[in-house]
Protein backbone atom coordinates (compact mmCIF):
# COMPACT_ATOMS: atom_id res chain seq x y z
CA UNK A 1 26.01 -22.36 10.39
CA UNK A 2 23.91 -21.66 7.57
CA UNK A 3 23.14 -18.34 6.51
CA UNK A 4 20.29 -16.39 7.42
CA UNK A 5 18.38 -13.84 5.45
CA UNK A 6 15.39 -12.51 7.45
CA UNK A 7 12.47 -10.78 5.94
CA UNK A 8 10.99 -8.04 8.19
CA UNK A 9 7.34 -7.70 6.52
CA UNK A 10 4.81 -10.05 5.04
CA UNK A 11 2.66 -7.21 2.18
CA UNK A 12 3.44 -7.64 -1.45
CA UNK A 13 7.26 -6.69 -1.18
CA UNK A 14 7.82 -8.50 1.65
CA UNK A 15 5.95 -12.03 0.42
CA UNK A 16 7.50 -11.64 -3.17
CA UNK A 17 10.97 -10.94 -1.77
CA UNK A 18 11.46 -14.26 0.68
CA UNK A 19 9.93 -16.24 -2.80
CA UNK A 20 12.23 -14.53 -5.03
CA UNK A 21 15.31 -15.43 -2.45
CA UNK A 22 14.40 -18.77 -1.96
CA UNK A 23 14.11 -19.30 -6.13
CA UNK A 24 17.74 -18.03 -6.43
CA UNK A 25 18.81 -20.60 -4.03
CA UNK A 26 17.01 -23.40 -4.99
CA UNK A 27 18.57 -22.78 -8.38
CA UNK A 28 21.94 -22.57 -7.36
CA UNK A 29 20.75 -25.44 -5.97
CA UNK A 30 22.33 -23.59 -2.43
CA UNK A 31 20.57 -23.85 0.99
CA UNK A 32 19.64 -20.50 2.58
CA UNK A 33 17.35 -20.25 5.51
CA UNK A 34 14.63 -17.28 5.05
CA UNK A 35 12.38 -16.54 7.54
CA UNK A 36 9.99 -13.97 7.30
CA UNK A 37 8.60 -12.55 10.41
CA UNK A 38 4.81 -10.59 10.40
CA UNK A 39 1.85 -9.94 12.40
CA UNK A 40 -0.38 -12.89 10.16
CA UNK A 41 0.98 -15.26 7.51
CA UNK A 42 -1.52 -13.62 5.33
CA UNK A 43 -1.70 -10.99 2.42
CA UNK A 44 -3.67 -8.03 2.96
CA UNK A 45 -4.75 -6.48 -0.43
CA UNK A 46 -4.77 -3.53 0.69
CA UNK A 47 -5.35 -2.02 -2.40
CA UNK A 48 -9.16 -2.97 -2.57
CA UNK A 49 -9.48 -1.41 1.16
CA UNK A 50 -12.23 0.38 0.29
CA UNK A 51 -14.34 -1.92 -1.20
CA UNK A 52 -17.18 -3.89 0.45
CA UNK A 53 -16.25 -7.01 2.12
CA UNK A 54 -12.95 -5.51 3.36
CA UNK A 55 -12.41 -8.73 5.84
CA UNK A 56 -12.59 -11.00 2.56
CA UNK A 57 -9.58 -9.32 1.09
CA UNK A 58 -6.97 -11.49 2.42
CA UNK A 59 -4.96 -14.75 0.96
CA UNK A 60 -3.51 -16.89 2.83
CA UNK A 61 0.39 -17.55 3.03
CA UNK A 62 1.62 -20.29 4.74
CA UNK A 63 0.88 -22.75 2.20
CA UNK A 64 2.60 -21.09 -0.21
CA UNK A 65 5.40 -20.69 2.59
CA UNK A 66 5.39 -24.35 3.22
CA UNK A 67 5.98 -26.10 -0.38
CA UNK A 68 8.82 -23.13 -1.17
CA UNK A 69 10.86 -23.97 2.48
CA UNK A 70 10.28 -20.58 4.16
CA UNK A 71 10.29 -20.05 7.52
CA UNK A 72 7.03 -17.73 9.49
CA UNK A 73 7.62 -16.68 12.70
CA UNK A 74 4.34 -14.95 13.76
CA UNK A 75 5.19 -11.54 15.62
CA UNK A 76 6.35 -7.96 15.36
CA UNK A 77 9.50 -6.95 14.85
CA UNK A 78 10.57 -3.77 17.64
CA UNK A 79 14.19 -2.83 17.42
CA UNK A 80 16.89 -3.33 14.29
CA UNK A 81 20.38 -4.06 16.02
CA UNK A 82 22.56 -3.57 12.98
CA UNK A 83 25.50 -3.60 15.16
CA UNK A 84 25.27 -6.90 16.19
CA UNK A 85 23.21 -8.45 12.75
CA UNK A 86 19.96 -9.52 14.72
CA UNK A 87 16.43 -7.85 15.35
CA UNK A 88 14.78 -8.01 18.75
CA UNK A 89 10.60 -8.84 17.70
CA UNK A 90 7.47 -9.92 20.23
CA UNK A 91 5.72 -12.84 19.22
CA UNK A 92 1.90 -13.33 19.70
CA UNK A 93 2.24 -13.96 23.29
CA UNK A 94 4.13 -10.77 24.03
CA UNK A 95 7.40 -12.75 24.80
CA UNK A 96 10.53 -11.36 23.24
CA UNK A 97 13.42 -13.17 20.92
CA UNK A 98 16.27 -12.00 18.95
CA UNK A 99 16.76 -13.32 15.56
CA UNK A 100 20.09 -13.56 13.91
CA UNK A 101 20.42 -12.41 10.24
CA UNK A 102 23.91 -12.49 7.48
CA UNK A 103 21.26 -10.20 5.62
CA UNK A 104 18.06 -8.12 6.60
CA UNK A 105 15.74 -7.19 3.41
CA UNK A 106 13.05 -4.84 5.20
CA UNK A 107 9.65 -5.00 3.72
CA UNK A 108 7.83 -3.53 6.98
CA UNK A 109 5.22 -1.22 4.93
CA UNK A 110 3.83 2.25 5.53
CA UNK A 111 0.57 4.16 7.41
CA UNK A 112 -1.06 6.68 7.41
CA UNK A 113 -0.37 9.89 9.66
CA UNK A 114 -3.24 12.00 11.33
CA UNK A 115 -1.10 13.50 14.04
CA UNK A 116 -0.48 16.44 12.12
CA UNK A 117 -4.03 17.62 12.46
CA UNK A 118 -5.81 18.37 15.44
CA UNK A 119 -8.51 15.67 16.42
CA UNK A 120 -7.59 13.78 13.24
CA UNK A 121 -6.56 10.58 15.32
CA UNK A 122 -9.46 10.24 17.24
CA UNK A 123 -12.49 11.27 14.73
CA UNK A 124 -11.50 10.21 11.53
CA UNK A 125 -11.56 6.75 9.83
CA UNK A 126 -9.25 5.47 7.46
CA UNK A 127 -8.58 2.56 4.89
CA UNK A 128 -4.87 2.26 5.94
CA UNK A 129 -4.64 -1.44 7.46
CA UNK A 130 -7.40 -4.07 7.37
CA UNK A 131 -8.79 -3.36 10.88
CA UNK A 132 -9.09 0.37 10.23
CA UNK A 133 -11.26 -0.18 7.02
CA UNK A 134 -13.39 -3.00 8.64
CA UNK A 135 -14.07 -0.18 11.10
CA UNK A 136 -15.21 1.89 8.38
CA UNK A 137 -17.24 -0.11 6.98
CA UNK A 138 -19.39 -1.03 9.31
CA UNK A 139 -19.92 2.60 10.44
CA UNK A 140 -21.09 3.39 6.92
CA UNK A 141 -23.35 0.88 7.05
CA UNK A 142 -24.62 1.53 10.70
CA UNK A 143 -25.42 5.19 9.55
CA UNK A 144 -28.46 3.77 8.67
CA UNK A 145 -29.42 3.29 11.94
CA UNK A 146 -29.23 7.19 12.79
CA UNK A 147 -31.81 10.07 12.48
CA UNK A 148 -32.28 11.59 9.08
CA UNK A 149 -29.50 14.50 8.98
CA UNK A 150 -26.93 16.68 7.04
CA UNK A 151 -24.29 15.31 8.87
CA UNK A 152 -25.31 11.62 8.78
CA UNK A 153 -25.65 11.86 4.96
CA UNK A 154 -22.56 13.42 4.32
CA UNK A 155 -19.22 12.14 4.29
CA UNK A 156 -15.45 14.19 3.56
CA UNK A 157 -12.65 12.55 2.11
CA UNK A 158 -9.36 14.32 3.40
CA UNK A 159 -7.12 14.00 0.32
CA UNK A 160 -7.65 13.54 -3.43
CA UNK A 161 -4.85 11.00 -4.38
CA UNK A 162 -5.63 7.61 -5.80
CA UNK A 163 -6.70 6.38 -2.21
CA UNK A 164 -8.79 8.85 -1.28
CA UNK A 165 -10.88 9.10 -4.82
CA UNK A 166 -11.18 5.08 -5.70
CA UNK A 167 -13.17 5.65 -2.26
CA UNK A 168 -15.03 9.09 -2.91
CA UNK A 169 -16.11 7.83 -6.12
CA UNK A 170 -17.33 4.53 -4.69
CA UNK A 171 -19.59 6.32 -2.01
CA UNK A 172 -22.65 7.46 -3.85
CA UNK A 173 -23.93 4.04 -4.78
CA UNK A 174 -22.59 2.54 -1.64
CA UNK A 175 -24.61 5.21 0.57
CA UNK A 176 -27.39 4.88 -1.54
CA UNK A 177 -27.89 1.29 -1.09
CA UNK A 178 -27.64 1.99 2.39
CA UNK A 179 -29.76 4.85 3.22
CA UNK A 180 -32.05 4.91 -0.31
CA UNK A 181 -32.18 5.77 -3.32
CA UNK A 182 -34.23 9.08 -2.47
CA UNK A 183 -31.42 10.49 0.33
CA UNK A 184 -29.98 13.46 -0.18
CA UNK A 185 -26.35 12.64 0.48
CA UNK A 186 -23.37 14.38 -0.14
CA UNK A 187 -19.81 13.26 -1.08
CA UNK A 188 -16.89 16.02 -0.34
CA UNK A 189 -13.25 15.71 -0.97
CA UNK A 190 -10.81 18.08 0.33
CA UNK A 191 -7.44 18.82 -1.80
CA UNK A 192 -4.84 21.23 -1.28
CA UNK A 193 -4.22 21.29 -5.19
CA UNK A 194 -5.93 23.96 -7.38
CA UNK A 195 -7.83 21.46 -8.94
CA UNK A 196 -9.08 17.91 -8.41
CA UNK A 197 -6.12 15.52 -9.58
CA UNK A 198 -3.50 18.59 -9.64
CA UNK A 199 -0.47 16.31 -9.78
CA UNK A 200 -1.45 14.65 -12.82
CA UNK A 201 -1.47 14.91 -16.57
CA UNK A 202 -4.54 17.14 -17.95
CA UNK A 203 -6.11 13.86 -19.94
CA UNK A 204 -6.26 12.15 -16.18
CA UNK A 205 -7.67 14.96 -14.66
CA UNK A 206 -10.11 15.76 -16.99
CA UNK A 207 -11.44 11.69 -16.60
CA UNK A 208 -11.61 12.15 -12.92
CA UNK A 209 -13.38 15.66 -12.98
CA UNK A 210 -16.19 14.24 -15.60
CA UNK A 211 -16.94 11.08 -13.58
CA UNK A 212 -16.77 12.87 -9.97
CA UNK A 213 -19.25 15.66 -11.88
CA UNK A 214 -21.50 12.34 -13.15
CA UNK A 215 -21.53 11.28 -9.18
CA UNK A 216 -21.88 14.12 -7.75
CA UNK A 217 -19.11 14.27 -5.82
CA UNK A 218 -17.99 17.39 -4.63
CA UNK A 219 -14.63 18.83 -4.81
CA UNK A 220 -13.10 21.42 -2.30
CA UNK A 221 -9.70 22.76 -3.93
CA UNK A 222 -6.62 24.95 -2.80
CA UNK A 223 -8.41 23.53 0.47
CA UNK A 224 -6.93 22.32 3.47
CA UNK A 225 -8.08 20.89 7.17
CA UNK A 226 -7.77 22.99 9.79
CA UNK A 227 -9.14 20.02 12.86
CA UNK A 228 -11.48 16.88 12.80
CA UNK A 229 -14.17 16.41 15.73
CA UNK A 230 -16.96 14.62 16.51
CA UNK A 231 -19.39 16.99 14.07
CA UNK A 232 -17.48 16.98 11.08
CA UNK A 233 -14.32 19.03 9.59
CA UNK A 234 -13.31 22.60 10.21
CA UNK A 235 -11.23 23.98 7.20
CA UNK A 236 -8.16 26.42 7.37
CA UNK A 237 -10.70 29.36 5.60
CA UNK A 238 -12.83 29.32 8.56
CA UNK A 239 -15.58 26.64 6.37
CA UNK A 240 -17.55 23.85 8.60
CA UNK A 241 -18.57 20.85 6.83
CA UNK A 242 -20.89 18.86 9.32
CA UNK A 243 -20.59 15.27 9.04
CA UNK A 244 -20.17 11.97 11.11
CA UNK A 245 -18.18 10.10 8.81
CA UNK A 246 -14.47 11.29 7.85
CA UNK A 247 -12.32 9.72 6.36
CA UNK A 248 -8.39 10.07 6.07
CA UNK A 249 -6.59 9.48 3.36
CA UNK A 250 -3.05 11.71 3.63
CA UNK A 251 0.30 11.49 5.13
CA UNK A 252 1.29 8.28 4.34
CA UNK A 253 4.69 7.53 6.11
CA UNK A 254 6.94 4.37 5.62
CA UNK A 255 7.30 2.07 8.93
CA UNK A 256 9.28 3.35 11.84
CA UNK A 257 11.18 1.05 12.20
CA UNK A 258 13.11 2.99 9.19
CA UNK A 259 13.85 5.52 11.61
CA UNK A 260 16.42 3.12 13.58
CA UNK A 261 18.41 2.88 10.58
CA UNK A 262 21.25 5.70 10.41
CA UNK A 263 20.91 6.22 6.75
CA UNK A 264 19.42 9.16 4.70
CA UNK A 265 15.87 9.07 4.11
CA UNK A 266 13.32 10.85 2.62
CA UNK A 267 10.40 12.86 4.02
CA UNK A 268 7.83 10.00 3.80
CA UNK A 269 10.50 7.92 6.20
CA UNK A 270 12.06 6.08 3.27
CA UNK A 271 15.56 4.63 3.42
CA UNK A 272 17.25 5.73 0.20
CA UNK A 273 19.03 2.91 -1.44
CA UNK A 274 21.02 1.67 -4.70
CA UNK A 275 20.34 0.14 -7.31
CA UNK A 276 20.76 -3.26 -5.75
CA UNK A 277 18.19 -2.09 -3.15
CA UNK A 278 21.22 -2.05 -0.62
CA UNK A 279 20.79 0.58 2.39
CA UNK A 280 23.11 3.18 1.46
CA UNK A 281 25.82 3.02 4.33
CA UNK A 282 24.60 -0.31 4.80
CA UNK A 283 25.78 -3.40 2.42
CA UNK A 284 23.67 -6.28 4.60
CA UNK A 285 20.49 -4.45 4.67
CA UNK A 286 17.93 -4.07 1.70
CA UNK A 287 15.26 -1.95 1.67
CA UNK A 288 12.27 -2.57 -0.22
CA UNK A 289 8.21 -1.94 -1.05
CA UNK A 290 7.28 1.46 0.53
CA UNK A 291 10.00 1.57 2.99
CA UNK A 292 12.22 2.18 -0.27
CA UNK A 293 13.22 5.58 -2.13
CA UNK A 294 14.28 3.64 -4.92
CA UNK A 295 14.79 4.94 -8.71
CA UNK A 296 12.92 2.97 -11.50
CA UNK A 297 14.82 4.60 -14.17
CA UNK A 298 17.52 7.21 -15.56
CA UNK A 299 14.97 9.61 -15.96
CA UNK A 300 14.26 10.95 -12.31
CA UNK A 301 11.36 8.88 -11.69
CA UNK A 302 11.37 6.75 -8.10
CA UNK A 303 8.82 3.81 -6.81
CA UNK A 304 5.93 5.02 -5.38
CA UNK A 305 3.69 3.66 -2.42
CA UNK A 306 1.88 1.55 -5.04
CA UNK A 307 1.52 -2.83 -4.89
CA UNK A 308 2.76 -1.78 -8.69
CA UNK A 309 5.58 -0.88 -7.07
CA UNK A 310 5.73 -3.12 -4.42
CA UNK A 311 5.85 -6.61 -6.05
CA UNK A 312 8.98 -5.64 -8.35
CA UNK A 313 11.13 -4.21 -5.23
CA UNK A 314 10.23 -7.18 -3.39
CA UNK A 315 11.51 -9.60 -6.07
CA UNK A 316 14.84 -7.55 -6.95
CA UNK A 317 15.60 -7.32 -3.12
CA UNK A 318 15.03 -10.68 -2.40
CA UNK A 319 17.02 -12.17 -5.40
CA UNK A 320 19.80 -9.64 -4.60
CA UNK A 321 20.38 -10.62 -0.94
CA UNK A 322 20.06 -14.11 -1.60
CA UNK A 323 22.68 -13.33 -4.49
CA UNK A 324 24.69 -11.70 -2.28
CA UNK A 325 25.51 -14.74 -0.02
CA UNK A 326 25.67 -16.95 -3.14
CA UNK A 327 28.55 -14.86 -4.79
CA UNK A 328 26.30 -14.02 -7.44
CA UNK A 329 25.50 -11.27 -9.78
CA UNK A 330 22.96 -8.94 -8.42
CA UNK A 331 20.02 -7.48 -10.80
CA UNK A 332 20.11 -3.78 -10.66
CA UNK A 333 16.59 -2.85 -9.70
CA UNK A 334 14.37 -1.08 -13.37
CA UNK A 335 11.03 -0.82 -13.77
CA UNK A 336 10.43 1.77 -16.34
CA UNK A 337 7.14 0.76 -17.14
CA UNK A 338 4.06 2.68 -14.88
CA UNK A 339 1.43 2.68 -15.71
CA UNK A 340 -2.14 3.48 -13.17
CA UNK A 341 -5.77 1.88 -13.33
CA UNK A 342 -8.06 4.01 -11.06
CA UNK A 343 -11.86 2.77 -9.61
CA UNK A 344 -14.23 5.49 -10.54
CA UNK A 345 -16.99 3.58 -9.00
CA UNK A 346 -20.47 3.35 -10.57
CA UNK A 347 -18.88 5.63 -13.35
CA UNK A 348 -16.36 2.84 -14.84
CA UNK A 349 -12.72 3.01 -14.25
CA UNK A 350 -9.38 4.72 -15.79
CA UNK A 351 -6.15 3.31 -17.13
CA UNK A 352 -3.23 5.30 -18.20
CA UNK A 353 -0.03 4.60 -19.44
CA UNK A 354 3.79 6.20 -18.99
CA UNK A 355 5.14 8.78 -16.23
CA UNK A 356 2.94 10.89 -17.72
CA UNK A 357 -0.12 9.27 -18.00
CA UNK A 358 -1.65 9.03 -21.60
CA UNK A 359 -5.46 7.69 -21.35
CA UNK A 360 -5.59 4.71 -22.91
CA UNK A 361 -9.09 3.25 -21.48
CA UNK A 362 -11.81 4.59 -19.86
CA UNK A 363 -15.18 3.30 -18.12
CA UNK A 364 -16.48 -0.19 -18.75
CA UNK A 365 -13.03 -1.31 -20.70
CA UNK A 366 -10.67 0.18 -17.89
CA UNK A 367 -12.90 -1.45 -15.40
CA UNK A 368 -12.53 -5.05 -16.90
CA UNK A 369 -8.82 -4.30 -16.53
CA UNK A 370 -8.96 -2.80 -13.08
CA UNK A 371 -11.05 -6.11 -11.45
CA UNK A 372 -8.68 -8.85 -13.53
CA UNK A 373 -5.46 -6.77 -11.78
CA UNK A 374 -6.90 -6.72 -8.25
CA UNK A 375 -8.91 -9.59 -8.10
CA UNK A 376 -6.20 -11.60 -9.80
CA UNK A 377 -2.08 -9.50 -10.99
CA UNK A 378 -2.04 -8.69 -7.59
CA UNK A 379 -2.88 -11.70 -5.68
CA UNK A 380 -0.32 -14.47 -4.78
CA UNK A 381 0.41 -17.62 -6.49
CA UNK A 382 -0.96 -20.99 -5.65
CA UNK A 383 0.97 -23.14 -3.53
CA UNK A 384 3.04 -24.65 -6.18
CA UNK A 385 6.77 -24.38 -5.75
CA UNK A 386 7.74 -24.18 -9.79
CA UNK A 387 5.07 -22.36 -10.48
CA UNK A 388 5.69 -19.65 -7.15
CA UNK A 389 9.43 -19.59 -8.62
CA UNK A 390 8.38 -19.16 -11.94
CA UNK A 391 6.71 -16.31 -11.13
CA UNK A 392 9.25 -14.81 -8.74
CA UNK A 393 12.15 -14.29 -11.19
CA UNK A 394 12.53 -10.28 -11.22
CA UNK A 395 12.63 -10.35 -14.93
CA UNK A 396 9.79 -12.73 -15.33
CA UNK A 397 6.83 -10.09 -17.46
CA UNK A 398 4.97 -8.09 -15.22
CA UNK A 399 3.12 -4.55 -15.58
């Protein structure tokens, strides 16, 4: 029987790790089948969810599937049987199969949280999966369609991490287009942090505070929400910000299906793992893209929830299980290299470099940089099998 490595997962760690598998074995010239199973052969760039055009921002996978021998099955994984090596998953017609696997690399994302907060679930919006921000969207551009008001004309961010200011910043011009250039609208985000980009290096900070300032987007700090509703946010000091349009962008948790795993994780749900990627306690399953606490380095630093992150897990864990059947080396996961390029809407963009994020480009430059890596770095390759492998290889240059 041949063996079976199954890919749970089909985002940027889960599409680069069946390629980077099925490269390993095509050049041990070895056959292994890989199957990947996911809701939609298709790559959501979720990165650029809160952009315009959000159903656009999807490339297609099966071709690229097709020419490099991997297998789709079109479904949703429910239950990981590590006892007996299979999965139990629904296809699109709500019947249930189990799948076999000799290894498991699990690639099944994150989302965002908004149980912890009252009314969260069922007033805010989010950019979390493709559906959620096409939901968005068009209620940001039906506001048009409502009475002049404070609360139509304002929106609240919940959150000021990358997420939540690529989209803050990229408001005012969006709502302007929409609702004219002589609205008053109003842009809020809400932080916990004592000041807007807390977590990062002063030279970031200072970037983001000038271009929110140049925007006019507002910034509530050592602020956090209290309950969402159908008028707007309440916040834990008692304020009221009236608005029809929230938006969450906090309490991002890796996949569930983590959760059926007994193996340590961390408080975002992810599986802790070595530096093969392995599971600890768990030699035949790899963990990878945000369902990963992985170190980059022997310097303290771990992946983060980034497609930065992402693509590199996804092409270590791949080779590595595929290596594992093959009796070959594995490649210890590294990726010391991080670097961030942030949308500051109308204002221009911001690229750093390092853990601790030196400023190396700002405004029109950074922005250049930040459209060639989402519109292109990020996106997969053509449909070419050399050219797929090529680019799979874990140590092939990347950021």
């Amino acid at each position: 029987m041949q063996k079976q490595i199954l890919i749970v997962g089909a985002g940027f760690a889960g599409m680069w790790a069946a390629l980077s598998a099925a490269r390993l074995a095509d050049k041990n010239q070895q056959h292994i089948d890989i199957t990947v199973i996911a809701p939609q052969p298709e790559l959501r760039v979720r990165p650029r969810f809160y952009e315009n055009a959000v159903q656009t921002l999807v490339a297609p996978l099966q071709p690229l599937f097709d020419v490099t021998g991997i297998r789709f099955l079109q479904g949703h994984v429910e239950q990981i049987l590590p006892g007996s090596h299979e999965v139990s998953w629904q296809d699109t017609n709500g019947e249930n199969h189990l799948h076999r696997y000799d290894r498991l690399v699990l690639a099944s994302g994150s989302h965002v949280n908004r149980d912890a907060v009252s009314g969260a679930a069922e007033h805010a919006f989010d950019l979390d999966q493709l559906e959620s921000a096409a939901v968005l969207e068009q209620h940001i551009k039906d506001l048009a369609l409502q009475p002049e008001s404070e609360a139509r004309n304002t929106v609240v961010v919940c959150g000021g991490g990358f997420t939540g200011i690529e989209m803050a910043l990229e408001l005012p011009s969006r709502l302007r287009n929409i609702l004219g250039a002589d609205a008053k609208t109003r842009v809020v985000v809400v932080e916990r942090s004592a000041q807007p980009g807390g977590r990062w290096s002063q030279a970031l900070r200072d970037v983001i505070i000038d271009a929110s300032a140049e925007l006019g987007v507002e910034w509530l700090v050592n602020a956090e929400v209290e309950s969402v509703d159908a008028a707007g946010v309440t916040l834990k000091d008692g304020q009221v910000i009236a608005s029809q349009t929230v938006i969450w962008t906090v309490g991002v948790q890796a996949s569930d299906l983590t959760a059926q795993i007994n193996a340590p994780r961390d408080r975002q749900g992810r599986l802790h793992v070595n530096k093969n990627l392995q599971v600890l306690g768990h030699e035949d399953i790899y963990a990878t893209g945000d369902v990963a606490y992985a170190a980059t380095d022997d310097k303290g630093n771990h992946a983060l929830m980034t497609c930065q992150h992402a693509i590199l897990l996804g092409k270590f864990a791949g080779n590595n299980a595929a290596a594992n059947l093959l009796n070959v080396a594995p490649l210890p996961y590294r990726q010391e290299m991080y670097v961030t390029c942030l949308d500051l809407g109308a204002w221009g963009a911001v690229y750093t470099e390092g853990w601790d994020q030196q400023v190396k480009l700002t405004r029109e430059e950074a922005k250049k940089l930040k459209m060639s890596i989402v519109s292109e770095l990020i996106y997969p390759p053509k449909a070419d099998r050399a050219v797929a492998f090529e680019i799979a290889d874990p140590l092939a240059p990347f950021v």
